[in-house]
Structure formats: C-alpha cells, structure tokens
N, C-alpha and C. Protein backbone atom coordinates (compact mmCIF):
# COMPACT_ATOMS: atom_id res chain seq x y z
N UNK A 1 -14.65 22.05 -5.22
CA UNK A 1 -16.01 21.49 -5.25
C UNK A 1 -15.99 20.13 -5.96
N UNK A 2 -15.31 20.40 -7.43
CA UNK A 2 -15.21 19.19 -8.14
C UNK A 2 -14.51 17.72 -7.36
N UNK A 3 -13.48 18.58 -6.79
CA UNK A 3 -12.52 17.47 -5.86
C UNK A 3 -12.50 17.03 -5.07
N UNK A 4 -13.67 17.66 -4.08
CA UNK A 4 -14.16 17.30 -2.90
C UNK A 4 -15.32 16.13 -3.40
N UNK A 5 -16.05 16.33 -4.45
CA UNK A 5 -16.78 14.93 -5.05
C UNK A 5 -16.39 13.60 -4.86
N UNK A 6 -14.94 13.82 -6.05
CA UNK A 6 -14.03 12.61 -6.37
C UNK A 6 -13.78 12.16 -4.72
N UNK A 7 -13.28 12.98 -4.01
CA UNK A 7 -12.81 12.03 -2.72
C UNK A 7 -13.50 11.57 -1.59
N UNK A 8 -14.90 11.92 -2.20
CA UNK A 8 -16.22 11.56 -1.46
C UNK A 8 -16.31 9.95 -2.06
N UNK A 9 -16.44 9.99 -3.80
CA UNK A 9 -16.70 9.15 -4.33
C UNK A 9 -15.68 7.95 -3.67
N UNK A 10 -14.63 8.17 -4.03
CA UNK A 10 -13.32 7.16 -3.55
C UNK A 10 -13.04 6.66 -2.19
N UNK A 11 -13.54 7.43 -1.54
CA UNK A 11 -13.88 7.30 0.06
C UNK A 11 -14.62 6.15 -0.01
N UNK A 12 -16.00 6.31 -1.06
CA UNK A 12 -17.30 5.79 -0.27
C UNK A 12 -16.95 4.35 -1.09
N UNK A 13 -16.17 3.94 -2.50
CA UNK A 13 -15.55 3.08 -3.14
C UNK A 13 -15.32 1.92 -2.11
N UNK A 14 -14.31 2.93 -1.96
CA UNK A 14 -12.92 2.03 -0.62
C UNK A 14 -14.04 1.06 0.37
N UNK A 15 -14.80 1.84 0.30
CA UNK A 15 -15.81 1.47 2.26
C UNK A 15 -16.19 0.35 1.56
N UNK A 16 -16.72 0.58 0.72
CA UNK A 16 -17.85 -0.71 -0.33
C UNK A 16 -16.93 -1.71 -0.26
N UNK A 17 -15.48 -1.74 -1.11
CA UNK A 17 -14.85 -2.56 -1.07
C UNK A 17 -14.26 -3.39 -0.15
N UNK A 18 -13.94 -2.53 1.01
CA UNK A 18 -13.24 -3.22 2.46
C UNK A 18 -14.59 -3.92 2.41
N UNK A 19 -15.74 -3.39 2.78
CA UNK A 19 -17.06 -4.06 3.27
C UNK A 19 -16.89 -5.88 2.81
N UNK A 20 -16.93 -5.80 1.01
CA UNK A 20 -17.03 -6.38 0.54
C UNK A 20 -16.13 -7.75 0.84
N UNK A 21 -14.67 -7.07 0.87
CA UNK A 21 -13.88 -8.20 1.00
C UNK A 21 -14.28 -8.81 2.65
N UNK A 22 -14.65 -8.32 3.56
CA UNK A 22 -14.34 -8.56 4.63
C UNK A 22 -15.21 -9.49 4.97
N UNK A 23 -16.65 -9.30 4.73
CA UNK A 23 -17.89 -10.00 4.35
C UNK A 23 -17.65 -11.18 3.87
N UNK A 24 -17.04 -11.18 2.37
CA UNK A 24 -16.47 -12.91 1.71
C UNK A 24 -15.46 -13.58 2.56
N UNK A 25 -14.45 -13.04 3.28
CA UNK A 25 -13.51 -13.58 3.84
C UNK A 25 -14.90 -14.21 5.51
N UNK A 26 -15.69 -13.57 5.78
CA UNK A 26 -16.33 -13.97 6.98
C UNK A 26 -17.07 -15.17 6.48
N UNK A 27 -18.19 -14.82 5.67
CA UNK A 27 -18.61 -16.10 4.99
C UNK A 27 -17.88 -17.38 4.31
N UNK A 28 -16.78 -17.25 3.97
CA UNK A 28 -15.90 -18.25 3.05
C UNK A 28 -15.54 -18.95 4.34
N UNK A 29 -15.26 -18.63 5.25
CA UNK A 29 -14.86 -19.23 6.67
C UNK A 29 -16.16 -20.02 7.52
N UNK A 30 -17.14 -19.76 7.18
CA UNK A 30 -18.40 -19.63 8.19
C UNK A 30 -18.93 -20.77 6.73
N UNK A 31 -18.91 -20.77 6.09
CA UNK A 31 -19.32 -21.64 4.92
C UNK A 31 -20.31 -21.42 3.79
C-alpha cells in the first residue's frame, strides 16, 4: 500500500519533470 504510493508519487515526479524540461527546451528554441 505504502509502496504503491511512493511509485505513484515518483511516477507522477518524473512526468512533471520530463514535462518541464521539454517545455523549456521548446520555448528556449521558439524564444
């Protein structure tokens, strides 16, 4: 139960982060 949390949490981390980088790398290009 507990562990199924954490890899919800870290899952949903990761997503944020790809999101994130992928977003600045689109805009930094686009200006």
């Amino acid at each position: 139960m507990f562990g199924n949390w954490m890899k919800t949490s870290i899952l949903m981390a990761g997503i944020v982060a790809l999101f994130g980088v992928v977003g600045g790398a689109i805009g930094g290009q686009q200006g």
